[in-house]
PDB file of N, CA and C in Angstrom:
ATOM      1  N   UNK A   1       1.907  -3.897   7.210  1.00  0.00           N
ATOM      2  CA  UNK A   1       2.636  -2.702   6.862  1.00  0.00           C
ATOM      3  C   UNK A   1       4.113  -3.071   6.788  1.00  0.00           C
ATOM      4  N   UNK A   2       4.742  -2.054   6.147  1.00  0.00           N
ATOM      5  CA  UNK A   2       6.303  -2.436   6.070  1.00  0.00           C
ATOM      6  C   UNK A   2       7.023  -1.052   7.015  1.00  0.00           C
ATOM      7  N   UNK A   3       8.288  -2.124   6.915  1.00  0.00           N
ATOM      8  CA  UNK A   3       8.935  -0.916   7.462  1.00  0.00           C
ATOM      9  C   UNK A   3       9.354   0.429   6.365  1.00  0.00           C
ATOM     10  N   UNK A   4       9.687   1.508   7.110  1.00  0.00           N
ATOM     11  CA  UNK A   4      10.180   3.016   6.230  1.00  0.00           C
ATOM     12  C   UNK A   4      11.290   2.517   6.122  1.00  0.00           C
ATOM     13  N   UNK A   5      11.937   2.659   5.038  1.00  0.00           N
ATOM     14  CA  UNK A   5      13.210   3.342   4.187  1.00  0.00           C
ATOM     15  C   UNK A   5      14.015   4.279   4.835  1.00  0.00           C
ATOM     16  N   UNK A   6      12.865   5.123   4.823  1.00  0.00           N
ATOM     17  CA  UNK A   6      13.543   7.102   5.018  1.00  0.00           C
ATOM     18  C   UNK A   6      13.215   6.875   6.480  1.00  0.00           C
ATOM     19  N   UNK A   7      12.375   6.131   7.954  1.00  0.00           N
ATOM     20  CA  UNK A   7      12.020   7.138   8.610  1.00  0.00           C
ATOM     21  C   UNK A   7      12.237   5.864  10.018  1.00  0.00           C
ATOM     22  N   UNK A   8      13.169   5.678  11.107  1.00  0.00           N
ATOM     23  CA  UNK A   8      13.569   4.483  11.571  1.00  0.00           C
ATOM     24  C   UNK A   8      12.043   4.530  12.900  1.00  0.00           C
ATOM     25  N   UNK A   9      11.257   3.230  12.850  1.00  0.00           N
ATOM     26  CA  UNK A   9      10.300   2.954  13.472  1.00  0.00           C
ATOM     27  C   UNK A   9       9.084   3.626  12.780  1.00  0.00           C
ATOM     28  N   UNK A  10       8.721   4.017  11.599  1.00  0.00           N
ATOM     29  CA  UNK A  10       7.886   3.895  10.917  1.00  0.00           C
ATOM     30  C   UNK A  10       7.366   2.877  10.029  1.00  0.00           C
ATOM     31  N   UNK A  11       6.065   2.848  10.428  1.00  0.00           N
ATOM     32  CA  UNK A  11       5.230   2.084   9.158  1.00  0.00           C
ATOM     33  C   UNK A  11       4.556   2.138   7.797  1.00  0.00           C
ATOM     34  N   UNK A  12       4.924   1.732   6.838  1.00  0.00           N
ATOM     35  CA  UNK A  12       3.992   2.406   5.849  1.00  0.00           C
ATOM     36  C   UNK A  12       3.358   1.163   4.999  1.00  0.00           C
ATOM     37  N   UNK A  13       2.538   1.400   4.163  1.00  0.00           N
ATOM     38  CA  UNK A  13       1.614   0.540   3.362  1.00  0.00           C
ATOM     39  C   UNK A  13       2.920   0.077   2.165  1.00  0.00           C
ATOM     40  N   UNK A  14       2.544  -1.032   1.423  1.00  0.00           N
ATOM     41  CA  UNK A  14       3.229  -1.272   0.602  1.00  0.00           C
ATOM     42  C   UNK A  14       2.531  -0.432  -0.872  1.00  0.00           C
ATOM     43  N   UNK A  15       3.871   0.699  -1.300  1.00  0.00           N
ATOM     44  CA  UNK A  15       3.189   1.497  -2.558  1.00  0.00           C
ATOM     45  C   UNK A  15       4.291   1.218  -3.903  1.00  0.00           C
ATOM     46  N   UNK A  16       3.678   1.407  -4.997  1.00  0.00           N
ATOM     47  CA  UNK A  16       4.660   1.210  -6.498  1.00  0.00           C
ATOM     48  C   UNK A  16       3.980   2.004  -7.668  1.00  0.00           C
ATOM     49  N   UNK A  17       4.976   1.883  -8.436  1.00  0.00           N
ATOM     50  CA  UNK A  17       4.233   2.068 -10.095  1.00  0.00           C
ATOM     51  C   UNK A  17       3.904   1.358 -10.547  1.00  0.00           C
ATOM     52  N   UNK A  18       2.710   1.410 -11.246  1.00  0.00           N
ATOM     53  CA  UNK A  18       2.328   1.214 -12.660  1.00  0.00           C
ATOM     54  C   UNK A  18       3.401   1.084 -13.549  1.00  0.00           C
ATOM     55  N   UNK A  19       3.599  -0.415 -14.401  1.00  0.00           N
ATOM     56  CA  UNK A  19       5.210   0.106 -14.925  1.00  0.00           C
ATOM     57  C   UNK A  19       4.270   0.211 -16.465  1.00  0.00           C
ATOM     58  N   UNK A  20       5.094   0.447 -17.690  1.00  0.00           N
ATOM     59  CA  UNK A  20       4.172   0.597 -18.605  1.00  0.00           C
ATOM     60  C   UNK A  20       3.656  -0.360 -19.118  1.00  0.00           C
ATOM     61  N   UNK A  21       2.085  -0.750 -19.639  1.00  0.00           N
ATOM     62  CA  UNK A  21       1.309  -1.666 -20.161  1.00  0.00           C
ATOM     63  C   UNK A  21       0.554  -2.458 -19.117  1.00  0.00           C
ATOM     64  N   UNK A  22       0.262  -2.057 -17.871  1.00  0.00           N
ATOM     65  CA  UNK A  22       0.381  -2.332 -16.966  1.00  0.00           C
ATOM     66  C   UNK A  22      -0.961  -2.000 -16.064  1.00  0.00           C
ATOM     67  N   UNK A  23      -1.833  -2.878 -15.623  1.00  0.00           N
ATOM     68  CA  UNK A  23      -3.358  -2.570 -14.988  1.00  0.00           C
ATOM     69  C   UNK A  23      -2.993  -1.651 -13.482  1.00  0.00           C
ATOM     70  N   UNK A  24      -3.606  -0.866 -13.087  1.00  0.00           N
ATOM     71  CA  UNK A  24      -3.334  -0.819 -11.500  1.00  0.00           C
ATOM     72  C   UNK A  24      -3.481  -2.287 -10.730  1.00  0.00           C
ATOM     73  N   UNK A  25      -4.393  -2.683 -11.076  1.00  0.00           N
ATOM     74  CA  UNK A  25      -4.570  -4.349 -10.625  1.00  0.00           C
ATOM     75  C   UNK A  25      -3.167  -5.548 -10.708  1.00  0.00           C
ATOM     76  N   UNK A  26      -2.750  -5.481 -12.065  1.00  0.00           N
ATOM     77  CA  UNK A  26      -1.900  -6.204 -12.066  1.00  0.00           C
ATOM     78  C   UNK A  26      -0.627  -5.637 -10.945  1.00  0.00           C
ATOM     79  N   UNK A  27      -0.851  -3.570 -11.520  1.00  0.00           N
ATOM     80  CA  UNK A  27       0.750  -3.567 -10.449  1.00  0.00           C
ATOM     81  C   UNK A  27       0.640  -3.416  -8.808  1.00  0.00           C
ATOM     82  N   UNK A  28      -0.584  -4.036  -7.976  1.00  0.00           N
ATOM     83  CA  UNK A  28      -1.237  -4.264  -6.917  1.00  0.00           C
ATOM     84  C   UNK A  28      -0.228  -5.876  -6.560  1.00  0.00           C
ATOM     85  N   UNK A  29      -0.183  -6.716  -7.648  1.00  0.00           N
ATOM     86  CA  UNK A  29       0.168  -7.508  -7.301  1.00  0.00           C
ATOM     87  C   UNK A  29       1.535  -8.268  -7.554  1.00  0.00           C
ATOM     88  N   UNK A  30       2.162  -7.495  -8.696  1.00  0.00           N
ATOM     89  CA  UNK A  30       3.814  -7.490  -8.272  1.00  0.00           C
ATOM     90  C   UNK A  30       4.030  -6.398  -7.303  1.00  0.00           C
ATOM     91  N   UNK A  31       3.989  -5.534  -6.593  1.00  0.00           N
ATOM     92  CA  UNK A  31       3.927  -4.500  -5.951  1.00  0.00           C
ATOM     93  C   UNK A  31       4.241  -5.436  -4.601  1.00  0.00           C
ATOM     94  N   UNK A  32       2.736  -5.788  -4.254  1.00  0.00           N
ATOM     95  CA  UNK A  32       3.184  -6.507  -2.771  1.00  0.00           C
ATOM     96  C   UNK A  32       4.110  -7.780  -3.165  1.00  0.00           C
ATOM     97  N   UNK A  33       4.335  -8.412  -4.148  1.00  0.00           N
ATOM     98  CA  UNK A  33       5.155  -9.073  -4.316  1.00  0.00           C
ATOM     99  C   UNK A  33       6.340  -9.075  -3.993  1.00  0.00           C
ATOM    100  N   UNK A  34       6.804  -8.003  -4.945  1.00  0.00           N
ATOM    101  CA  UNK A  34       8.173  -7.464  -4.633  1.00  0.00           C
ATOM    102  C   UNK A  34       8.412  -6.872  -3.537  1.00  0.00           C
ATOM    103  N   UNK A  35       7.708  -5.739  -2.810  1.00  0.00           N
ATOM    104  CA  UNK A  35       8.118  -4.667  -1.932  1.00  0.00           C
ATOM    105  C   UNK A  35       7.597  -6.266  -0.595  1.00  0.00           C
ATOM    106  N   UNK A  36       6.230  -6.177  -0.597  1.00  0.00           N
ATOM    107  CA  UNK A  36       6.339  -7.026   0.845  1.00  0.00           C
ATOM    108  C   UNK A  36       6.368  -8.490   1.232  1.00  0.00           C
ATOM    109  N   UNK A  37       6.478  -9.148   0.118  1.00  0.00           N
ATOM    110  CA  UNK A  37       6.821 -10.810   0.158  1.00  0.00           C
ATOM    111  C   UNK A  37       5.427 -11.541   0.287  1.00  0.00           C
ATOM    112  N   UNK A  38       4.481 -10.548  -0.126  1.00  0.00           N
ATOM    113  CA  UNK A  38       3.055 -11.309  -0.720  1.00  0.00           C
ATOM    114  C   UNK A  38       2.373 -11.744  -1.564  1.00  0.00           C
ATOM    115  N   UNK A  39       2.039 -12.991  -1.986  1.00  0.00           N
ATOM    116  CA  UNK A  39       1.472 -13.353  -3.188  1.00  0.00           C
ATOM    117  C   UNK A  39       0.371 -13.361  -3.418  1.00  0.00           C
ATOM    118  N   UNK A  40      -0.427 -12.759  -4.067  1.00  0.00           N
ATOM    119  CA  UNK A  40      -1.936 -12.486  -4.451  1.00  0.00           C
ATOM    120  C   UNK A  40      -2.213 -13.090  -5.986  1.00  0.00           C
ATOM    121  N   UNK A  41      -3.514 -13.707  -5.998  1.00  0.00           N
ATOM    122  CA  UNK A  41      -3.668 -13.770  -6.852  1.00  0.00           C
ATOM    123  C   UNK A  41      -4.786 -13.324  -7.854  1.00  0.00           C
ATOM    124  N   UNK A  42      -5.730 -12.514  -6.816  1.00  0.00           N
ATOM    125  CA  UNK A  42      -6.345 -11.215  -7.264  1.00  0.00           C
ATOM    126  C   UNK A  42      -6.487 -10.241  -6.442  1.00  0.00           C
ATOM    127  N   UNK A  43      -6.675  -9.193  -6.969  1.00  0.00           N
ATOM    128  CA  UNK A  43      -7.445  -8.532  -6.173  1.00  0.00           C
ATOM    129  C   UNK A  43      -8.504  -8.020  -5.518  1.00  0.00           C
ATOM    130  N   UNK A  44      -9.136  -7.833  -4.431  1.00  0.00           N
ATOM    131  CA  UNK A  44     -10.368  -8.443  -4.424  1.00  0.00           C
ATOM    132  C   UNK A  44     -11.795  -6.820  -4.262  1.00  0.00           C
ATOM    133  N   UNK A  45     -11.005  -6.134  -3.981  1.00  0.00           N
ATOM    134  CA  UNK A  45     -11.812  -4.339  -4.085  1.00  0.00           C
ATOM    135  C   UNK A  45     -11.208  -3.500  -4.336  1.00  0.00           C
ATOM    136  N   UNK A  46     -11.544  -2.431  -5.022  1.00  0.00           N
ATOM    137  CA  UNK A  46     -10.518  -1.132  -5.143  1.00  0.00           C
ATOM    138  C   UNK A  46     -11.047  -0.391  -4.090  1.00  0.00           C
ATOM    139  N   UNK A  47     -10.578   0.354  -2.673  1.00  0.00           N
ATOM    140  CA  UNK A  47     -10.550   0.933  -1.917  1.00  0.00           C
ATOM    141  C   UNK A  47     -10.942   2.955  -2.021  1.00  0.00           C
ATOM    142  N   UNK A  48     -10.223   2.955  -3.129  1.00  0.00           N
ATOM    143  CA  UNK A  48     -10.351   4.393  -3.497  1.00  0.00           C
ATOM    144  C   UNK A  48      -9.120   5.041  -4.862  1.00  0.00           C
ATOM    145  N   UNK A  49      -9.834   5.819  -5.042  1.00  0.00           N
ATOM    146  CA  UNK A  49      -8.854   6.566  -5.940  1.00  0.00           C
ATOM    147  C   UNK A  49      -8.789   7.833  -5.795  1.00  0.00           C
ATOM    148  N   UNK A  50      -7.300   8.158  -5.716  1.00  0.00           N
ATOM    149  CA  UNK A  50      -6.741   9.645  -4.650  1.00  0.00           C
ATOM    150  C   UNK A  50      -5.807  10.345  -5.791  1.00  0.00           C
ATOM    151  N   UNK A  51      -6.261  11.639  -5.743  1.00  0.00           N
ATOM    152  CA  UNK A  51      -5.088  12.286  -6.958  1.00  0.00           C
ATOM    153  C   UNK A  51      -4.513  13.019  -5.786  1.00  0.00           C
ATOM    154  N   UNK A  52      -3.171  13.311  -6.119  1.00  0.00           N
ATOM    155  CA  UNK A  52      -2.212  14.411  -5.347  1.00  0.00           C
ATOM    156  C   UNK A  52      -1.947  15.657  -5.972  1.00  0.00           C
ATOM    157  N   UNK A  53      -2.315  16.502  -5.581  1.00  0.00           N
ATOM    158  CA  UNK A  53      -1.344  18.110  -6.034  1.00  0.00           C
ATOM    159  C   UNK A  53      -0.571  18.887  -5.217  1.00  0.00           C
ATOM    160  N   UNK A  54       0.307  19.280  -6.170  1.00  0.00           N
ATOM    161  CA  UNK A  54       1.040  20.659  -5.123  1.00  0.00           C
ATOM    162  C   UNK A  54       0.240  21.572  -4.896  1.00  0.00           C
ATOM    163  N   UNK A  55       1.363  22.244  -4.121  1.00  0.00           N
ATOM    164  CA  UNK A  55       0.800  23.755  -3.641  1.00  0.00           C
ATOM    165  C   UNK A  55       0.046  24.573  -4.557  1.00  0.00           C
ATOM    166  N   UNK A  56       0.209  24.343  -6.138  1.00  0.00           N
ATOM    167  CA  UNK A  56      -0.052  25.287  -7.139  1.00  0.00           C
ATOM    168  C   UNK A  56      -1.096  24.272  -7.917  1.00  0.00           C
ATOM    169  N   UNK A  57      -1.741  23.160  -7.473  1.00  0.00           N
ATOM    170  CA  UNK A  57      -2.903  22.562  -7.885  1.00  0.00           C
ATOM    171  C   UNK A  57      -2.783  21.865  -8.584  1.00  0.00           C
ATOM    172  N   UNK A  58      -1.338  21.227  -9.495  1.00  0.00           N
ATOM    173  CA  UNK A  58      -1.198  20.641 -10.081  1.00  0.00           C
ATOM    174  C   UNK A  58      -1.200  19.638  -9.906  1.00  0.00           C
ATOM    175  N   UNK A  59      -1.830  18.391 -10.582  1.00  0.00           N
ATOM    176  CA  UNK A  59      -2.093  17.013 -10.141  1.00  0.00           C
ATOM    177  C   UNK A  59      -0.670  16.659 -10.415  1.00  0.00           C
ATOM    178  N   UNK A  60       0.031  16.063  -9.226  1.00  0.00           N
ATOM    179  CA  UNK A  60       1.486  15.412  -9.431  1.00  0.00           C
ATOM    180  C   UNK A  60       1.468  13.422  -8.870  1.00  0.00           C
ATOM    181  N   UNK A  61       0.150  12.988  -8.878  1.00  0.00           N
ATOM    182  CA  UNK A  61       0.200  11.663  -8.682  1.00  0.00           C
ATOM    183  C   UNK A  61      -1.155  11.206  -8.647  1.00  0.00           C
ATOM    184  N   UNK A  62      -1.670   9.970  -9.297  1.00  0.00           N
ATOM    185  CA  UNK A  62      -2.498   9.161  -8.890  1.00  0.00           C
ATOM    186  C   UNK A  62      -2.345   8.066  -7.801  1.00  0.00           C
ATOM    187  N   UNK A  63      -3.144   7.579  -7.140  1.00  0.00           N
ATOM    188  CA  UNK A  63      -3.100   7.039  -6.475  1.00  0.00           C
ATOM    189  C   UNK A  63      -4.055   5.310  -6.129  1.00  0.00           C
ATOM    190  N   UNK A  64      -4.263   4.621  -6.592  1.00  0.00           N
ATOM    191  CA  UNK A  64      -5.431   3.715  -6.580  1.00  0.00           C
ATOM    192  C   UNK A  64      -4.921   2.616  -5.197  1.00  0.00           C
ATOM    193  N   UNK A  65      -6.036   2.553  -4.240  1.00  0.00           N
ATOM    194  CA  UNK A  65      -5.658   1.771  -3.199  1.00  0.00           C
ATOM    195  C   UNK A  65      -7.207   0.282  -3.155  1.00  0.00           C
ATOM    196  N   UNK A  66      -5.479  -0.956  -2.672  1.00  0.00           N
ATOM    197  CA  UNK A  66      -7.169  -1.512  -3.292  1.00  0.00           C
ATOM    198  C   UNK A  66      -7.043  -2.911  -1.803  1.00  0.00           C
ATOM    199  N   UNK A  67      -7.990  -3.684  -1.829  1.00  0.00           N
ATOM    200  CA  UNK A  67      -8.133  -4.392  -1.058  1.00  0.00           C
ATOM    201  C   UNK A  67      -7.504  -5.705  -1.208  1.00  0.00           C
ATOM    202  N   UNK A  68      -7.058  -6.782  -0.804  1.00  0.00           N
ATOM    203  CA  UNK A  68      -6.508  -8.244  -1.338  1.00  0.00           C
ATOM    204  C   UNK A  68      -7.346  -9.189  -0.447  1.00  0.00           C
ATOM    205  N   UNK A  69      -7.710 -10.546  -1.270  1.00  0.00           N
ATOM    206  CA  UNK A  69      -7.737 -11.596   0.310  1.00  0.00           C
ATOM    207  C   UNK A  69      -7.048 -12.879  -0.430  1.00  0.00           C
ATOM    208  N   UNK A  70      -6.761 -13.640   0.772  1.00  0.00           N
ATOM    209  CA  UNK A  70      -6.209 -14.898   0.588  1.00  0.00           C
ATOM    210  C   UNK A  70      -4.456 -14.425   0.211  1.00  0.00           C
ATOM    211  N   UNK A  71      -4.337 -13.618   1.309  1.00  0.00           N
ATOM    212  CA  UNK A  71      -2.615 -13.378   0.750  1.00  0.00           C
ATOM    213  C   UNK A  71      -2.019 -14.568   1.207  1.00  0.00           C
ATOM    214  N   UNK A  72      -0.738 -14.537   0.462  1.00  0.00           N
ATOM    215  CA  UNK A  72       0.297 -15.983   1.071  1.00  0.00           C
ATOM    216  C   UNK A  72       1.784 -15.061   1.672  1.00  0.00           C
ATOM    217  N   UNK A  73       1.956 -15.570   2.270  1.00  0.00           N
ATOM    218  CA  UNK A  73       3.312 -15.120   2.966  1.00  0.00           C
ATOM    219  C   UNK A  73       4.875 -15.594   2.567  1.00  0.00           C
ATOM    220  N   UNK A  74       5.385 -14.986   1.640  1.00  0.00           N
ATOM    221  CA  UNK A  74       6.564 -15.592   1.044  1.00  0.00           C
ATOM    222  C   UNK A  74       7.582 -15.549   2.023  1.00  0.00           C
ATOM    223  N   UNK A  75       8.739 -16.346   2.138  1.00  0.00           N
ATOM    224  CA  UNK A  75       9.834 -16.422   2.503  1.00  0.00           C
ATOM    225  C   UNK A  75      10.740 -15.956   2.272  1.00  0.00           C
ATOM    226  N   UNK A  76      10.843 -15.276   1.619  1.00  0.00           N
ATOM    227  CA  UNK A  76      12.078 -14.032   0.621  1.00  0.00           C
ATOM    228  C   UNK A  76      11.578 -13.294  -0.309  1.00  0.00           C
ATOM    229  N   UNK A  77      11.942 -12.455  -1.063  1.00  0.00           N
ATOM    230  CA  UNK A  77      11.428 -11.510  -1.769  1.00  0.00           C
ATOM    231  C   UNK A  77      12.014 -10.543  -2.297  1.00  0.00           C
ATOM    232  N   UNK A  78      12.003  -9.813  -3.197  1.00  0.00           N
ATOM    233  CA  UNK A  78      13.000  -8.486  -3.331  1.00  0.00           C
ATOM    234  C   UNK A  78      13.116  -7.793  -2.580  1.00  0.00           C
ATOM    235  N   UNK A  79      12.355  -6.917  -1.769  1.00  0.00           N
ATOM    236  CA  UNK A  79      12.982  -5.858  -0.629  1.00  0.00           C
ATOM    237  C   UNK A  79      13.092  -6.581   0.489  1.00  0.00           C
ATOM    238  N   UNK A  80      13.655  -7.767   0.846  1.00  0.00           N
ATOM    239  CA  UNK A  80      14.161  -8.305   1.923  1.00  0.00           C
ATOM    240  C   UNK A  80      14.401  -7.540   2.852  1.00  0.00           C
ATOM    241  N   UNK A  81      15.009  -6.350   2.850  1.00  0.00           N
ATOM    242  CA  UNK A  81      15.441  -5.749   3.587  1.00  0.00           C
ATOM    243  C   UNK A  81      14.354  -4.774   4.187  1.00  0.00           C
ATOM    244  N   UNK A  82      13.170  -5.102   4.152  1.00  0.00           N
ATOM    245  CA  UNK A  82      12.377  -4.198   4.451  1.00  0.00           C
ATOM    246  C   UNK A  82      10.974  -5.479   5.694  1.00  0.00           C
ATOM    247  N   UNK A  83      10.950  -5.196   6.613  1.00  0.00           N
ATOM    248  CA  UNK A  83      10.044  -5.675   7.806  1.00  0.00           C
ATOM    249  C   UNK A  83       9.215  -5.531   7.448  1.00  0.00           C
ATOM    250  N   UNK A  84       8.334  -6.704   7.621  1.00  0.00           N
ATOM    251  CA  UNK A  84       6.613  -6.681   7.636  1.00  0.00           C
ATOM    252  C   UNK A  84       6.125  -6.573   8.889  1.00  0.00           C
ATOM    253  N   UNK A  85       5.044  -5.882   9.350  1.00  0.00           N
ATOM    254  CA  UNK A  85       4.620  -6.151  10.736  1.00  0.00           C
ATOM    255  C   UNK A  85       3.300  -5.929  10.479  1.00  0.00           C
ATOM    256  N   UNK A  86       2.368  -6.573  11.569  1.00  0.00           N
ATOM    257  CA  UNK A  86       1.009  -6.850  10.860  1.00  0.00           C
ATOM    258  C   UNK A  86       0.680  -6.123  12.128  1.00  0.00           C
ATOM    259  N   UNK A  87      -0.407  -4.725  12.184  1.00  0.00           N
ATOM    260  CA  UNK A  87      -1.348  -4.856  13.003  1.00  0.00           C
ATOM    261  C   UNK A  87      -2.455  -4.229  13.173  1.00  0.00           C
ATOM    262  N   UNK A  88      -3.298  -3.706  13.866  1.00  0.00           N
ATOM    263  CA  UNK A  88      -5.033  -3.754  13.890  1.00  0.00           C
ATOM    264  C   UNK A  88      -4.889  -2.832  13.109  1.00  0.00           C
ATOM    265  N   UNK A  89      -6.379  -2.236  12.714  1.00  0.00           N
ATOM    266  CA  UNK A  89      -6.533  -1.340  11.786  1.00  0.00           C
ATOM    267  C   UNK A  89      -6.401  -0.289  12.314  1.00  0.00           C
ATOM    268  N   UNK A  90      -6.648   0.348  14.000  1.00  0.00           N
ATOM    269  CA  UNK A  90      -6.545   1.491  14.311  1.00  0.00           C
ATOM    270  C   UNK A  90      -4.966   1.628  14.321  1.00  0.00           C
ATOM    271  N   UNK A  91      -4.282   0.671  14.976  1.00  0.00           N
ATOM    272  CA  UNK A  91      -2.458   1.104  15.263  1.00  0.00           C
ATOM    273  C   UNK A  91      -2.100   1.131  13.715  1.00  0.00           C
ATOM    274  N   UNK A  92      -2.768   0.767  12.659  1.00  0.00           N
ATOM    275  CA  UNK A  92      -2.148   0.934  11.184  1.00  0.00           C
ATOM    276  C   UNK A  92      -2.386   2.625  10.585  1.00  0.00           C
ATOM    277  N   UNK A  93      -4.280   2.969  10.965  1.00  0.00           N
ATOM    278  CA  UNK A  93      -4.135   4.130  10.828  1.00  0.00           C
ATOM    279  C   UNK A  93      -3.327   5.112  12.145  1.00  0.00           C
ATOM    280  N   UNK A  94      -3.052   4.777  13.206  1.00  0.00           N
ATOM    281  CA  UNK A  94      -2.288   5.815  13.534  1.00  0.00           C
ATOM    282  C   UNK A  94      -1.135   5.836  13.069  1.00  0.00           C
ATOM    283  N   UNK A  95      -0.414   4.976  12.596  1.00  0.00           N
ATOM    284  CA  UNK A  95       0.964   4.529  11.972  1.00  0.00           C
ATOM    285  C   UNK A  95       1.423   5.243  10.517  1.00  0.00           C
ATOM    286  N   UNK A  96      -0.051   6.158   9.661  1.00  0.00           N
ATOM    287  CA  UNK A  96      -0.219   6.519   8.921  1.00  0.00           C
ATOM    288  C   UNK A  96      -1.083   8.057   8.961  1.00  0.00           C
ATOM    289  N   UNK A  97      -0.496   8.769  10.398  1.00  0.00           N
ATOM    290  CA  UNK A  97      -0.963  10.054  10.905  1.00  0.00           C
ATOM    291  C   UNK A  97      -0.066  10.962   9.304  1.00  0.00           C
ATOM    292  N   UNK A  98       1.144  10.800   9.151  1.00  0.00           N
ATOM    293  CA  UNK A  98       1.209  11.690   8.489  1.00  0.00           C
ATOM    294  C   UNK A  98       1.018  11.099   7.162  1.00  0.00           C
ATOM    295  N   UNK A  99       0.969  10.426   7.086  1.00  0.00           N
ATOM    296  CA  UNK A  99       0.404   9.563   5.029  1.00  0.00           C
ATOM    297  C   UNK A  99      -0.878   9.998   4.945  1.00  0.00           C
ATOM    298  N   UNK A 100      -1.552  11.001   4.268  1.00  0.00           N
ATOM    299  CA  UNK A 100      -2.869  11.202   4.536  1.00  0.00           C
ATOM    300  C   UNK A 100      -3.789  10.420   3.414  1.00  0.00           C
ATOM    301  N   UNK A 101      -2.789  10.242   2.501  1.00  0.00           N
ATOM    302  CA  UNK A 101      -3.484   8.962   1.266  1.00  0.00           C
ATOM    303  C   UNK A 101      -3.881   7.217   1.819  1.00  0.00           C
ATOM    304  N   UNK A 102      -2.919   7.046   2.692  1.00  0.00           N
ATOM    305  CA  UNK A 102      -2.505   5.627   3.135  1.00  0.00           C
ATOM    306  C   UNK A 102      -4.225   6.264   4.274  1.00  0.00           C
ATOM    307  N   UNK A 103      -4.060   7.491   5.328  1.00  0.00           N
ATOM    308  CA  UNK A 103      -4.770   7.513   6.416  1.00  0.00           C
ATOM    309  C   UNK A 103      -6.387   6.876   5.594  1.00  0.00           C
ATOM    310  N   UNK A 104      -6.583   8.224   4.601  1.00  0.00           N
ATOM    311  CA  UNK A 104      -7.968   7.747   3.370  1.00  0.00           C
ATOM    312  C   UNK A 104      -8.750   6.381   3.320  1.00  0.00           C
ATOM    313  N   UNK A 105      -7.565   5.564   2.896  1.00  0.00           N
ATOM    314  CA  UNK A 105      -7.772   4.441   2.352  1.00  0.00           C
ATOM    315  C   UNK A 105      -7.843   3.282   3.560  1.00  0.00           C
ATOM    316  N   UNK A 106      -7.001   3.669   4.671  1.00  0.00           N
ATOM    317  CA  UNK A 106      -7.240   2.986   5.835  1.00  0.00           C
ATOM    318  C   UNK A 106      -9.069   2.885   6.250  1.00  0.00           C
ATOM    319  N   UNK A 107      -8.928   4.173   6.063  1.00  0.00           N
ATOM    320  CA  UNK A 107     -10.102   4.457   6.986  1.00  0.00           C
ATOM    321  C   UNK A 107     -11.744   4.273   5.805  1.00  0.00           C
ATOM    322  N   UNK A 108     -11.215   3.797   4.524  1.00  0.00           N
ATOM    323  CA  UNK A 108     -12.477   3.664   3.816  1.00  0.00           C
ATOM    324  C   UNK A 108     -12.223   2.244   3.365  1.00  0.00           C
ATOM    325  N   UNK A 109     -11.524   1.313   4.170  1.00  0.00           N
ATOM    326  CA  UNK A 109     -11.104  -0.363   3.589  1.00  0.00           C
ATOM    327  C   UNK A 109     -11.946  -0.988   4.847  1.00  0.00           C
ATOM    328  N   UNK A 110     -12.900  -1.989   4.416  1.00  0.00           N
ATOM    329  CA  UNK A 110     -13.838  -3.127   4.904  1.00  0.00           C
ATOM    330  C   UNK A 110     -13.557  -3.724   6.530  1.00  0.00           C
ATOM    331  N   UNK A 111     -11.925  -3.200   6.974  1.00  0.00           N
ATOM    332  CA  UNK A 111     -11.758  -3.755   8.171  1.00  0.00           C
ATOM    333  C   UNK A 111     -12.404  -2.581   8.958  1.00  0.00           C
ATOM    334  N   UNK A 112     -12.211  -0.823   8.497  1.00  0.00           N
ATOM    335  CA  UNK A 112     -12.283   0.168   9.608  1.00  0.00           C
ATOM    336  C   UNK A 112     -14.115   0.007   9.570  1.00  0.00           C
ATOM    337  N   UNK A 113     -14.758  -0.614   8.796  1.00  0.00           N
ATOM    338  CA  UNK A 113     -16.194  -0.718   9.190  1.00  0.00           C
ATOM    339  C   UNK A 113     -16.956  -1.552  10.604  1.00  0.00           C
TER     340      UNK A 113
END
C-alpha cells in the first residue's frame, strides 16, 4: 500500500487512469509503476470490476482491480514522494475501512482466501 496524499497515516492501494488508447491491463502497469515504484510485467488476475454512483445513481466511475505476481521493487520512481509499506491482508483491509472499493477487492483477491 502507499501512503495518502490527502490523509497523514493512511494507507491506500495504488489507483490511476486509463489514459486514452489504453487496456485497463496495460494502465495496471504504468500505474504501479509510476504511483508505487513497481515493475510488472503482466498482470496476472482481474480481481473485480466495481462501478461507482452518486447519490442520484449516476455511474460516476469504473473501477477494475486486478492481481500482479513477480513484482520488482524499483529504486525511484515518479511519486517518490509517496511511502510504500507492505502488510498482511487483514491490516491492508482494515487500512481500507473507509475505501469500500479498495475494502471489495481486498477481500475478493487470492491472499483473503
Amino acid at each position: 500500500m502507499l501512503s495518502s496524499r490527502k490523509s497523514e497515516g493512511a494507507y491506500r492501494l495504488p489507483r490511476g487512469n486509463c489514459d486514452k488508447d489504453e487496456t485497463p491491463e496495460q494502465a495496471v502497469v504504468r500505474v504501479l509503476h509510476d504511483e508505487a515504484g513497481i515493475e510488472v510485467e503482466k498482470v496476472s488476475q482481474r480481481v473485480g470490476t466495481y462501478t461507482e454512483a452518486n447519490k442520484k445513481g449516476k455511474i460516476v466511475g469504473h473501477h477494475w482491480m486486478y492481481e500482479v505476481t513477480n513484482p520488482k521493487l524499483l529504486d525511484s520512481w515518479p511519486a517518490l514522494d509517496r511511502k510504500r509499506v507492505w502488510l498482511s491482508i487483514e491490516e491492508a483491509i482494515a487500512a481500507s475501512a473507509d475505501r469500500h472499493i479498495a475494502r471489495l477487492a481486498l477481500n475478493n483477491c487470492s491472499l483473503a482466501s
